[in-house]
N, C-alpha and C. Protein backbone atom coordinates (compact mmCIF):
# COMPACT_ATOMS: atom_id res chain seq x y z
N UNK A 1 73.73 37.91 12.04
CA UNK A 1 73.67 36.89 11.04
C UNK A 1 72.68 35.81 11.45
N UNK A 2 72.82 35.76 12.94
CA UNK A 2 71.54 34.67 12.95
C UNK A 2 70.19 35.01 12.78
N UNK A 3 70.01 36.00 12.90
CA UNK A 3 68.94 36.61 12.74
C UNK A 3 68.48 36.77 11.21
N UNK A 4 69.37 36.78 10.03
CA UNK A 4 68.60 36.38 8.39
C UNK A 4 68.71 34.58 8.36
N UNK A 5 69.21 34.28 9.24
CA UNK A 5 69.41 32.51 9.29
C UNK A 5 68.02 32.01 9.68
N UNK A 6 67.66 32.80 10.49
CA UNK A 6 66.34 32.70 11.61
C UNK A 6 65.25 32.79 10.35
N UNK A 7 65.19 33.70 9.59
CA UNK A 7 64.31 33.98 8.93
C UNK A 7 64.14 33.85 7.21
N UNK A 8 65.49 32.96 6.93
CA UNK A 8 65.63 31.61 6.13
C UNK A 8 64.67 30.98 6.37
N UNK A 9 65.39 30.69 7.71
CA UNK A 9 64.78 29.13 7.66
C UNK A 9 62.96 29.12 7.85
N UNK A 10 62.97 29.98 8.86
CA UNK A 10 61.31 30.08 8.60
C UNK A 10 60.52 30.20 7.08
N UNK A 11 61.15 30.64 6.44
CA UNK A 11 60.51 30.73 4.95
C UNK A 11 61.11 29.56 4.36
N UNK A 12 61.71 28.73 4.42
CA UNK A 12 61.47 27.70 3.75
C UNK A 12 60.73 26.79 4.48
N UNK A 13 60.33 26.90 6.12
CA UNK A 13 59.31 26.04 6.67
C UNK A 13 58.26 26.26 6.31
N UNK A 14 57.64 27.63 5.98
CA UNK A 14 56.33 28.15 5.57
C UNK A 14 55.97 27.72 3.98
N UNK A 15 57.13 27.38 3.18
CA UNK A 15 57.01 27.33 1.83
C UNK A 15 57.32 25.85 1.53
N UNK A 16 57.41 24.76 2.18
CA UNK A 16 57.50 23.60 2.35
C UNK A 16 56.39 23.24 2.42
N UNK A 17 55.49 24.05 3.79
CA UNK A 17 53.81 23.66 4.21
C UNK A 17 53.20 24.17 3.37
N UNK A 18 53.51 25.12 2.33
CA UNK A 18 52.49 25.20 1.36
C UNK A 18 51.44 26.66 1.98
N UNK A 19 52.03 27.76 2.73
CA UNK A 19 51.41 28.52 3.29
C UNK A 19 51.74 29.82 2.54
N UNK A 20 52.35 29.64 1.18
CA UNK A 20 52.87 30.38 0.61
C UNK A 20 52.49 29.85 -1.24
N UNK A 21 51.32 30.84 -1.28
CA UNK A 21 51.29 30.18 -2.84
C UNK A 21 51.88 31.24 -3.63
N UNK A 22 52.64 30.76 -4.99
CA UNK A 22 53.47 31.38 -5.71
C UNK A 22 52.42 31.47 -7.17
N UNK A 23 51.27 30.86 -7.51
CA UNK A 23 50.24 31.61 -8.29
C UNK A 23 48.67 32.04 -7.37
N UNK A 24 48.24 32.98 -7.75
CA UNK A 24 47.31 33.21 -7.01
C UNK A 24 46.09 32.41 -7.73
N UNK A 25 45.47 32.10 -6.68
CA UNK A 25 44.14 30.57 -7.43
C UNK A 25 43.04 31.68 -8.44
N UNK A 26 42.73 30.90 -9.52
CA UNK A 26 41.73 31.16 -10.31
C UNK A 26 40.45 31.56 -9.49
N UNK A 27 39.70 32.58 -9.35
CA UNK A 27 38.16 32.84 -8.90
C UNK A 27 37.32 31.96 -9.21
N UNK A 28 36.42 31.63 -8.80
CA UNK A 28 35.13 30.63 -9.07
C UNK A 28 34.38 31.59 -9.90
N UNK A 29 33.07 30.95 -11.22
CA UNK A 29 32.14 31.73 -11.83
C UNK A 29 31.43 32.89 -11.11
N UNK A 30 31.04 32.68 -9.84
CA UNK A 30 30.31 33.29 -9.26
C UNK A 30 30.57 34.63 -8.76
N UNK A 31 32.08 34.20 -7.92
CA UNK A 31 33.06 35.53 -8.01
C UNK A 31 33.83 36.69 -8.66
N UNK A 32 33.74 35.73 -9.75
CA UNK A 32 34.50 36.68 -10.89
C UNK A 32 32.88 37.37 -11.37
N UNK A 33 31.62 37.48 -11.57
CA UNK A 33 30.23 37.88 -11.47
C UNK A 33 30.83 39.43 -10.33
N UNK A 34 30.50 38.97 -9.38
CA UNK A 34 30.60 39.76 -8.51
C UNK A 34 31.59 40.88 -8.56
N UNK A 35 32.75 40.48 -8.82
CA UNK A 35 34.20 41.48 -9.27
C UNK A 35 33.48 42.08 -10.53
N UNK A 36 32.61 42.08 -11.06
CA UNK A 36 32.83 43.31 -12.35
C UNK A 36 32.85 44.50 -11.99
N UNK A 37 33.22 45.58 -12.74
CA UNK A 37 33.27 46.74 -12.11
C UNK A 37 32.21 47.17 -13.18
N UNK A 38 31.53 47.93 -12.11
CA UNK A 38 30.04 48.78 -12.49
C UNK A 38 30.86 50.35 -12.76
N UNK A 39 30.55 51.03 -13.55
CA UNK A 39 30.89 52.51 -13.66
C UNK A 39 29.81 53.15 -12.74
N UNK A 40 30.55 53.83 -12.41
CA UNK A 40 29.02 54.90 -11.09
C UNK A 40 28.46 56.01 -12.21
N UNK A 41 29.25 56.33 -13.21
CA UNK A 41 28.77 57.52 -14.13
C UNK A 41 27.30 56.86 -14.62
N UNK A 42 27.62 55.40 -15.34
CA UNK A 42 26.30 54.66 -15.79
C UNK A 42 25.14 54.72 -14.99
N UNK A 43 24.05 54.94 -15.56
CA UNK A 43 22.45 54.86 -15.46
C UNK A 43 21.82 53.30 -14.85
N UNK A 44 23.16 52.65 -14.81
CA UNK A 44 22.72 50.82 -15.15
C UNK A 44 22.94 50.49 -14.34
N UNK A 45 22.33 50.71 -12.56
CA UNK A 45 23.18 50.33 -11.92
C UNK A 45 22.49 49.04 -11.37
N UNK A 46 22.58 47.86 -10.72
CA UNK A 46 22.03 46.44 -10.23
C UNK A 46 20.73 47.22 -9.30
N UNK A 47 19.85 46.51 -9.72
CA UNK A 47 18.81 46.49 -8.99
C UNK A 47 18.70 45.41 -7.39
N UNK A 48 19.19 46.69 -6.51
CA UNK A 48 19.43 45.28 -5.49
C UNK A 48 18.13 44.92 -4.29
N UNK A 49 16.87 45.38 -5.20
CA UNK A 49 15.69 44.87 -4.16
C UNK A 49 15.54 43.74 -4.52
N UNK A 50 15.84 42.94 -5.60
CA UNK A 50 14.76 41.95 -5.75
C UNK A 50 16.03 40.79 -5.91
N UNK A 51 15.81 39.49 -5.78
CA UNK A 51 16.88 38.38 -5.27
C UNK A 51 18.01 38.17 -6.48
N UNK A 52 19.24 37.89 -6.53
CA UNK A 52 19.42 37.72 -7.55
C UNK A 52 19.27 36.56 -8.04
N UNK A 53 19.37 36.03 -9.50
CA UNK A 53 18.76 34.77 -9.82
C UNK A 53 20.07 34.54 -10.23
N UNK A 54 20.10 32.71 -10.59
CA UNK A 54 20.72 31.91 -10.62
C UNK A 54 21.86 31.89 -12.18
N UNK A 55 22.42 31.46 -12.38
CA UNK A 55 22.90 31.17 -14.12
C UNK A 55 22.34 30.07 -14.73
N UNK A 56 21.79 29.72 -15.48
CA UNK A 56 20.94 29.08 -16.57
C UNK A 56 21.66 27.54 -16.36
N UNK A 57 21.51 26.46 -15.54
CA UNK A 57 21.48 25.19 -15.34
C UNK A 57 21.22 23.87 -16.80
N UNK A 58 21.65 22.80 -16.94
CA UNK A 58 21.00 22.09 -17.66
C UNK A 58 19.27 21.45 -17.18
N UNK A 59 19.49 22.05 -16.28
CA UNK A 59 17.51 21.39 -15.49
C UNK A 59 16.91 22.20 -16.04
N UNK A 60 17.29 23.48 -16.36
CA UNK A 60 16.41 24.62 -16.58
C UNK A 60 16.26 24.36 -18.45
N UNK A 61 16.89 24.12 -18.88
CA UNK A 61 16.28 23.54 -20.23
C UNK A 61 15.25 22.29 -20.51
N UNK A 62 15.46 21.82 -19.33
CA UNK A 62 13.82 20.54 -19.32
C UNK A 62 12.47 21.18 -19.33
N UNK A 63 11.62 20.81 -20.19
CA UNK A 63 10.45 21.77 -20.68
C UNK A 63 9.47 21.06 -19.48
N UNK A 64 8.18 22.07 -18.96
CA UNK A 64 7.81 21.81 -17.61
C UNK A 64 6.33 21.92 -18.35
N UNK A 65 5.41 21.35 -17.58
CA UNK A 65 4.12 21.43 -18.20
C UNK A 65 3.20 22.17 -16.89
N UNK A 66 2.46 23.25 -17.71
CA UNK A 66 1.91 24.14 -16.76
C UNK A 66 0.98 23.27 -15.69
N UNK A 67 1.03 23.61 -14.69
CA UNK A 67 -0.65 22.73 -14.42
C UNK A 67 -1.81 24.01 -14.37
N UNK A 68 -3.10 23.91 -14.14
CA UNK A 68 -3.65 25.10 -14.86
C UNK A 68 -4.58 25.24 -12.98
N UNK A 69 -4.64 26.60 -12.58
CA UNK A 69 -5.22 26.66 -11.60
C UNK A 69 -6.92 26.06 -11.29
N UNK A 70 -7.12 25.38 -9.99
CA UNK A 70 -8.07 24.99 -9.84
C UNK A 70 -9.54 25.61 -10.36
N UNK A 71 -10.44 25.36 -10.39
CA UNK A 71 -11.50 26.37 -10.81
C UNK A 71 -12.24 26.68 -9.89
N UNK A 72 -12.80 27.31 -10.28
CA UNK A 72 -13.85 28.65 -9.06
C UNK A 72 -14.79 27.56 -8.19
N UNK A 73 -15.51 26.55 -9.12
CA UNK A 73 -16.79 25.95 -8.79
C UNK A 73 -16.10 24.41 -8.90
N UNK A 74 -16.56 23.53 -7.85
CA UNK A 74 -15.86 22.47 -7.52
C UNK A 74 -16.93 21.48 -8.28
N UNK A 75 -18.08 21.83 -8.80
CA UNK A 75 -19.29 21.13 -9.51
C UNK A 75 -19.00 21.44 -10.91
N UNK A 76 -18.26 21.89 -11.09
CA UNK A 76 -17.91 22.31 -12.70
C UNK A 76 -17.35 21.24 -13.20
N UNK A 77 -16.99 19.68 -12.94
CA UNK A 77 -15.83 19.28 -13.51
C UNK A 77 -16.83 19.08 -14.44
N UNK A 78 -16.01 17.87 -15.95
CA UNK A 78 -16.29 17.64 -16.61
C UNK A 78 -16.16 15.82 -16.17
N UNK A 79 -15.92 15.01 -15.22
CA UNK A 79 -16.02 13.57 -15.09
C UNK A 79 -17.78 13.07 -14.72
N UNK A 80 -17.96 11.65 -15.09
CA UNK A 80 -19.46 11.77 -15.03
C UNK A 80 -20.05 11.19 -13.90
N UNK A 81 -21.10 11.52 -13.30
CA UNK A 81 -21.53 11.20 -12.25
C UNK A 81 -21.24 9.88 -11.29
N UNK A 82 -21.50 9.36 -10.32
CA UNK A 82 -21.53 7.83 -9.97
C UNK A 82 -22.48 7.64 -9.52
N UNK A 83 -23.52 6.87 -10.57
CA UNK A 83 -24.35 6.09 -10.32
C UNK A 83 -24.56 5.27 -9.68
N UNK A 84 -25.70 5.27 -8.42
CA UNK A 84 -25.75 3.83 -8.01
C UNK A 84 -26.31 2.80 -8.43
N UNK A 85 -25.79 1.42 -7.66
CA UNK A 85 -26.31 0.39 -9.06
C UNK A 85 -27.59 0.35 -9.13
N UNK A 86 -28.07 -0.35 -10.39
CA UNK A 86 -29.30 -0.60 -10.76
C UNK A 86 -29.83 -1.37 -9.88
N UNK A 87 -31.08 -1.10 -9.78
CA UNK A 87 -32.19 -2.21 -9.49
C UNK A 87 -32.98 -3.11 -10.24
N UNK A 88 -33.27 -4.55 -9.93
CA UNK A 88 -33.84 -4.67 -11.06
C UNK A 88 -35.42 -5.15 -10.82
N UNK A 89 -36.44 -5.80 -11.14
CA UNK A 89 -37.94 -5.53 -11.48
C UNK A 89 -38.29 -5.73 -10.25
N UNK A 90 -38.07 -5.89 -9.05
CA UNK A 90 -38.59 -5.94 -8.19
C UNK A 90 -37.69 -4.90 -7.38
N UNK A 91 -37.02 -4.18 -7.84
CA UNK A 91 -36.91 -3.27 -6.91
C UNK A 91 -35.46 -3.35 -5.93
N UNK A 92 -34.85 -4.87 -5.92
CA UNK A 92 -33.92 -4.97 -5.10
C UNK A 92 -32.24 -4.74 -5.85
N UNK A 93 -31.23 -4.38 -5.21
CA UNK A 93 -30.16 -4.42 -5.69
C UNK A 93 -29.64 -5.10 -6.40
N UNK A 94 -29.39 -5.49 -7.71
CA UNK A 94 -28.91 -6.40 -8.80
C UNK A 94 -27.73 -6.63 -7.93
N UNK A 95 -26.55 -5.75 -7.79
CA UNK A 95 -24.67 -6.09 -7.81
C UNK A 95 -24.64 -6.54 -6.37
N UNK A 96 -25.50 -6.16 -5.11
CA UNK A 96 -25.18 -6.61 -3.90
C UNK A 96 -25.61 -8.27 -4.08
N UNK A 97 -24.94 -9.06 -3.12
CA UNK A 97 -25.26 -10.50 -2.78
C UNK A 97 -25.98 -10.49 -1.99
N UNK A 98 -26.60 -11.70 -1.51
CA UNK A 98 -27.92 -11.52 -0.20
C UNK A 98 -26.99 -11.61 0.93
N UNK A 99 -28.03 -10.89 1.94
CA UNK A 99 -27.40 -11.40 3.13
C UNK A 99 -27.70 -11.87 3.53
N UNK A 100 -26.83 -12.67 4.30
CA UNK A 100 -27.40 -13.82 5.05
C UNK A 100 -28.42 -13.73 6.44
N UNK A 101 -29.07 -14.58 6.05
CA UNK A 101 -30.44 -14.96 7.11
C UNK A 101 -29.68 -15.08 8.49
N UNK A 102 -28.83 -15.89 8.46
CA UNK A 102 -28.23 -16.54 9.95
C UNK A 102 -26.82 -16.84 9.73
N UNK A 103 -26.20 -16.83 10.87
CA UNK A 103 -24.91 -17.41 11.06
C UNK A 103 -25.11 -18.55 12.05
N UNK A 104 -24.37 -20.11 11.58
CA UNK A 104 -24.41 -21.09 11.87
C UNK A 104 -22.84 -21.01 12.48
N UNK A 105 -22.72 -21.37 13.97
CA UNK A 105 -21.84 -21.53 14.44
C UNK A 105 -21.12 -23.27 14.29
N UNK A 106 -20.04 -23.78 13.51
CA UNK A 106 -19.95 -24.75 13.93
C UNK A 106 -18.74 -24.93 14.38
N UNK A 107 -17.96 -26.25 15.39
CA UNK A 107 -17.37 -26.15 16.39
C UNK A 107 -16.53 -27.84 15.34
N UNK A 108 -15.17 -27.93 14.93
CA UNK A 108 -14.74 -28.81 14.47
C UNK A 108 -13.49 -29.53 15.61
N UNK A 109 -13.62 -30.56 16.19
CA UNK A 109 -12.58 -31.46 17.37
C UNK A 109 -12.50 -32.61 17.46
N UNK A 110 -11.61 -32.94 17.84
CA UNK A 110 -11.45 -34.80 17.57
C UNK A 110 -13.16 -35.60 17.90
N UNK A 111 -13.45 -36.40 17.00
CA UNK A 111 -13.48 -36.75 15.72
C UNK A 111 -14.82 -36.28 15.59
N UNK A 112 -15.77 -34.92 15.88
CA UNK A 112 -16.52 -34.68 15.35
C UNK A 112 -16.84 -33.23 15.12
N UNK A 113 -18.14 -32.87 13.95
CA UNK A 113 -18.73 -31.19 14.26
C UNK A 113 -19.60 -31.16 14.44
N UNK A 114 -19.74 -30.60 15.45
CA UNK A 114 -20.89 -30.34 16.74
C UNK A 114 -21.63 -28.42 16.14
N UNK A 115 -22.70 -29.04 15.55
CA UNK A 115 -24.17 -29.93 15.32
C UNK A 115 -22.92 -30.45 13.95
N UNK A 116 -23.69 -32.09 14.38
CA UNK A 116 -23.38 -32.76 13.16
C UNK A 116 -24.57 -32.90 12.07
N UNK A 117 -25.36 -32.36 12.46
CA UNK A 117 -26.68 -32.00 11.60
C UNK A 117 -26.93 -30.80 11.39
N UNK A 118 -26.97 -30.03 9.74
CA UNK A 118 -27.18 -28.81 9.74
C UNK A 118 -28.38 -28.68 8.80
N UNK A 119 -29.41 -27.87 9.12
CA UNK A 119 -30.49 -27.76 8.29
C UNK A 119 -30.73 -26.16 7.75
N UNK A 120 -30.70 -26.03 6.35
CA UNK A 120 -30.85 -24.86 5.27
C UNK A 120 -32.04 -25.05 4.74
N UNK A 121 -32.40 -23.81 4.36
CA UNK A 121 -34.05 -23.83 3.49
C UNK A 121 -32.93 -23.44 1.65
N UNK A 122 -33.67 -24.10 0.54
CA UNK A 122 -33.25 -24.05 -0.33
C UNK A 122 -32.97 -22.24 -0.21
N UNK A 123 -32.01 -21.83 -1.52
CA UNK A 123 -31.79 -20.55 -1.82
C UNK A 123 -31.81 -19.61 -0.53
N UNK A 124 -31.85 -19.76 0.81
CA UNK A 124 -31.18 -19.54 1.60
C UNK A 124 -29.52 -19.02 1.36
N UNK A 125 -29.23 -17.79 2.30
CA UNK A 125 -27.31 -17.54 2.60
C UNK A 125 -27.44 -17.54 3.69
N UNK A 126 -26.94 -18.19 4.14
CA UNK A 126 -26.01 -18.42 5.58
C UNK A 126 -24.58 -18.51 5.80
N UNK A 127 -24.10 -17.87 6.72
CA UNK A 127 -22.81 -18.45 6.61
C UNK A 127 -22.50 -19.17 8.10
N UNK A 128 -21.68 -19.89 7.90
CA UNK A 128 -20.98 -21.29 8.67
C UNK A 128 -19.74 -20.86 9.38
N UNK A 129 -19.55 -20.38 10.22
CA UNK A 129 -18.51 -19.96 11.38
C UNK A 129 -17.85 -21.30 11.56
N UNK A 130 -16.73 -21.58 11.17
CA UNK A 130 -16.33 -23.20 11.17
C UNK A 130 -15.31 -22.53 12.58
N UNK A 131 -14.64 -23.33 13.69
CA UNK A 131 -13.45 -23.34 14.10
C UNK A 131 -13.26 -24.47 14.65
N UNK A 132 -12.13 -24.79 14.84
CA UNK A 132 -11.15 -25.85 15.20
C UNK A 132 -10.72 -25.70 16.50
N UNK A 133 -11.18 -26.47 17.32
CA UNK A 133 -10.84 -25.87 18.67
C UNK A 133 -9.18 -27.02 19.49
N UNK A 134 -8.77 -27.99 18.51
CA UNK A 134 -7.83 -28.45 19.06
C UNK A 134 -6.55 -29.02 18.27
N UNK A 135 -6.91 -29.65 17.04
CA UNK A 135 -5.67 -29.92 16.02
C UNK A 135 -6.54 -29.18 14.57
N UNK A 136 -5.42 -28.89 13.57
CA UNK A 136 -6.06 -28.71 12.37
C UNK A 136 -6.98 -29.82 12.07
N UNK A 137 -7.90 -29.71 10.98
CA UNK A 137 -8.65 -30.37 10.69
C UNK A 137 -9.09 -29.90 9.22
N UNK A 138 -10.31 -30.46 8.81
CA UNK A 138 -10.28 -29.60 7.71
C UNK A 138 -12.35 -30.17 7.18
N UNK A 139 -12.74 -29.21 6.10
CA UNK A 139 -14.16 -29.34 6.06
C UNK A 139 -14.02 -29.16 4.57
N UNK A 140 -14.96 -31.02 3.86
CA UNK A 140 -14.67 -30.87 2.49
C UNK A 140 -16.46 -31.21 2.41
N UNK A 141 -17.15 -30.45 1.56
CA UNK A 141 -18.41 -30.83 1.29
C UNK A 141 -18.86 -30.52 -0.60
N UNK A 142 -18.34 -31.44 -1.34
CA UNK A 142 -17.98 -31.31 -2.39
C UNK A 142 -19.00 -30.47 -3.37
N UNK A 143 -20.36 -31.32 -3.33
CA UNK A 143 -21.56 -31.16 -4.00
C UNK A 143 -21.62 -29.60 -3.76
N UNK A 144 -21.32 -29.12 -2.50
CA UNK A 144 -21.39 -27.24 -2.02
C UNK A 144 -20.36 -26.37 -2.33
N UNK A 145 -19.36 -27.23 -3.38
CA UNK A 145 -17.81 -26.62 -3.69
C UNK A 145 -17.47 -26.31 -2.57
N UNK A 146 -16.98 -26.87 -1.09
CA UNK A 146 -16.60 -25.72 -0.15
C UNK A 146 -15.33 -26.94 0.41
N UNK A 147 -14.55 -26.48 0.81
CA UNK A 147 -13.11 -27.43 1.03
C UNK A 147 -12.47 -26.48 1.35
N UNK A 148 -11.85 -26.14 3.05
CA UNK A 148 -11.85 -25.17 3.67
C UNK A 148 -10.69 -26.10 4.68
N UNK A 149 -9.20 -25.57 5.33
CA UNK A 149 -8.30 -26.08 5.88
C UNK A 149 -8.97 -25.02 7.18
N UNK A 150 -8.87 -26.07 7.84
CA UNK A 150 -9.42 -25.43 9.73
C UNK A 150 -7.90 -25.26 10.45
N UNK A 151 -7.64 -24.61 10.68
CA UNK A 151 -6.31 -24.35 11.15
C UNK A 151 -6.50 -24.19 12.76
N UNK A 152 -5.91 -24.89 13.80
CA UNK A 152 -6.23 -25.25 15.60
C UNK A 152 -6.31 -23.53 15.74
N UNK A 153 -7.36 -23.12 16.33
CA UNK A 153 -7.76 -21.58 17.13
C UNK A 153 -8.38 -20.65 16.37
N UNK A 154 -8.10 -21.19 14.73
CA UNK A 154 -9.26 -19.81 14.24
C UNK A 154 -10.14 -20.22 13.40
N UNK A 155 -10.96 -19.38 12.92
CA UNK A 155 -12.01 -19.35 12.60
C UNK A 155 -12.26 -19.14 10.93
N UNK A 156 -13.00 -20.01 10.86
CA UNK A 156 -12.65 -19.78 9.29
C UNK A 156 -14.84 -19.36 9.05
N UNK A 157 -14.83 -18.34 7.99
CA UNK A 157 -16.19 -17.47 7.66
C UNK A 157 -16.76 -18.46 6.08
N UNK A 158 -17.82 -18.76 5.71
CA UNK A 158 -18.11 -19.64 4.83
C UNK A 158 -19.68 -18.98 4.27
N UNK A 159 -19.73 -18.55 3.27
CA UNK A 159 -20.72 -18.10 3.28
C UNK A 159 -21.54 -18.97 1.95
N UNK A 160 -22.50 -19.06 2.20
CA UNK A 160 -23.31 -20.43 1.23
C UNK A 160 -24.29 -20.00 1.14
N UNK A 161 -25.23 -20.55 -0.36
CA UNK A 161 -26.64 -20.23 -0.59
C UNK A 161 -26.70 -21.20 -1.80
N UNK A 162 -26.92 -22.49 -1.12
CA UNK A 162 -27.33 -23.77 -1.69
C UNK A 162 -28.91 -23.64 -2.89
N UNK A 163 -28.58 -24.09 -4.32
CA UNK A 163 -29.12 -23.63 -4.84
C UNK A 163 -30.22 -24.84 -5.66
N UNK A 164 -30.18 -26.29 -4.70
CA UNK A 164 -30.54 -27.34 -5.06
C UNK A 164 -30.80 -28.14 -3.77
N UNK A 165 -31.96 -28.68 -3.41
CA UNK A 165 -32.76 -29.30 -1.99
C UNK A 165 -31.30 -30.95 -2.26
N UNK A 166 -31.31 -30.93 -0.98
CA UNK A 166 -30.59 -32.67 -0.76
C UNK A 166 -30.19 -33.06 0.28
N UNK A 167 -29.10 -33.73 0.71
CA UNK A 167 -28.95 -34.24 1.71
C UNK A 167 -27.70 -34.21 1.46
N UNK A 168 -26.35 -33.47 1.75
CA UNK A 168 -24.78 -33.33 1.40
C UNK A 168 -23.84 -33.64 2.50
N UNK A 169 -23.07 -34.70 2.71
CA UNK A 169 -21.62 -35.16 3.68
C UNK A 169 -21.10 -34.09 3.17
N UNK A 170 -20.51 -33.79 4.61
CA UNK A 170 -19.56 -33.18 5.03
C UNK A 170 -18.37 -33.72 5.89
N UNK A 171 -17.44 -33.75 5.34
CA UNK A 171 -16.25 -34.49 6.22
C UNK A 171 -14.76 -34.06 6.10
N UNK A 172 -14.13 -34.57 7.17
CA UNK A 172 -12.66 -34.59 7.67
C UNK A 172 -11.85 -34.21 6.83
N UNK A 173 -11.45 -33.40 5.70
CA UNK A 173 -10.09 -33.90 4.85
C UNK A 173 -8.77 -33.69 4.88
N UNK A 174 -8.55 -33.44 6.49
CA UNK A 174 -7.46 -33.56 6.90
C UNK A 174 -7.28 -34.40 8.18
N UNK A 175 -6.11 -34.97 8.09
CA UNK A 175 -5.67 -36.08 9.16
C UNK A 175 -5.54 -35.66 10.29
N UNK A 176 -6.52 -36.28 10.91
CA UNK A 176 -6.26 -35.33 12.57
C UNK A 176 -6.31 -36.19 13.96
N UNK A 177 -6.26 -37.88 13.67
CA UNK A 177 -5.68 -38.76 14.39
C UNK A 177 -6.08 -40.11 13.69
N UNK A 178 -6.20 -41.09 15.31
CA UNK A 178 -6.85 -42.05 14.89
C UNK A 178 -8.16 -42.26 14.09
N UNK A 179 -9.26 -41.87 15.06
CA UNK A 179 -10.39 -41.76 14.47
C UNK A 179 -11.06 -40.82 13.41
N UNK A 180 -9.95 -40.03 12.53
CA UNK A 180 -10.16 -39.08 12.17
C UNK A 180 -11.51 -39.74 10.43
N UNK A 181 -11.73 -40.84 10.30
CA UNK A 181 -12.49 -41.47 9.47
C UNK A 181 -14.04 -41.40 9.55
N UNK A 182 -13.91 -41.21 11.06
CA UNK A 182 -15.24 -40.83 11.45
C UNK A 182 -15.91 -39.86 11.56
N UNK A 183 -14.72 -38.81 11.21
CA UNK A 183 -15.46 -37.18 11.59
C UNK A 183 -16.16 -36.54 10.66
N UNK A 184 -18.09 -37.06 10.18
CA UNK A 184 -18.21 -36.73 9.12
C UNK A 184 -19.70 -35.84 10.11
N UNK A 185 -20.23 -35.08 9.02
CA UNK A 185 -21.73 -34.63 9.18
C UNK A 185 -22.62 -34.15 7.91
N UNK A 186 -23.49 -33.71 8.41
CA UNK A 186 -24.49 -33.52 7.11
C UNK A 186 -25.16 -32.23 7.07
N UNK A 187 -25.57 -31.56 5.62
CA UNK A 187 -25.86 -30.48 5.54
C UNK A 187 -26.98 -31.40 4.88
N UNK A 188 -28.21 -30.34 4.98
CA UNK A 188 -29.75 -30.87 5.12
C UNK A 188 -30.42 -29.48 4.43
N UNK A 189 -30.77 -29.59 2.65
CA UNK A 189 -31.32 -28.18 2.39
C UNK A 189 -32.53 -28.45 2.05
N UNK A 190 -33.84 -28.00 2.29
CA UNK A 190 -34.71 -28.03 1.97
C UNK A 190 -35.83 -27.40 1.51
């Protein structure tokens, strides 16, 4: 008797944990595919060289646009050449800017810029290497549109081609001590 007691009770431990299902689970799509039964008499039987493919997705109804293979000849397109720019009556590049003749190094520090005298030939480009070698400072030379913040260690690039002879201040327009009223110089085009 202990022995069907024994094996009670084990079946209601096994059927408590759920190690005992009382419907057998539904197959997945894929499986129930697989379970069909093929007749061997039939002519029809799966072709099993080639991969099988998938069941028809909602992605697979999104319409795809061919792209069309490259062509033979890489000179065939149809986009139009790139021209380089024009020249114009003398021969030189219309769209390039000039380059500049010279680079003018100048050096901006309490309270002056060293050369405080700068001399340009009219229609001249040059450009003006400004730096600040100890507090910000700053370089306003109005008549030349140029108003440029010198920031202490770098270098600021200025490129100019004064298009009228004169005599133009250049000065301080940022506060950079006491004497900072004095820190002026002159551009000289001629």
């Amino acid at each position: 008797m202990s022995k069907y007691l024994l094996t009670a009770a084990a079946a209601i431990v096994l059927l408590g944990a759920g190690c005992v299902r009382s419907q057998p689970a539904p197959e997945p799509a894929a499986q129930q595919e697989a379970a069909t039964f093929i007749d061997p008499s039939a002519s029809q039987l799966p072709d099993l060289t080639q991969a099988p493919q998938a069941p028809p997705t909602a992605a697979d109804a999104t319409p795809t646009i061919p792209i069309p293979p490259p062509s033979a000849s890489p000179a065939s397109t149809d986009a139009p050449p790139i021209l380089p720019p024009l020249p114009d009556d003398k021969g030189d590049n219309v769209n390039a800017s000039p380059r500049p003749s010279r680079t003018i190094v100048v050096t901006a520090k309490k309270w002056a810029f060293e050369p405080a005298e700068i001399r340009i030939t009219k229609g001249e480009t040059v450009v003006l290497e400004v730096k600040s070698v100890d507090v910000d400072h700053g370089l306003l030379i109005p008549a030349l549109n140029i108003n440029e913040k010198l920031e202490s260690g770098k270098t600021v690039r200025i490129e100019l081609t004064p298009n009228e002879a004169g005599t133009f201040p250049m000065i301080c327009n940022v506060y950079c001590g006491a004497n900072h009223s004095s820190m002026r110089g002159t551009i000289i085009v001629e």
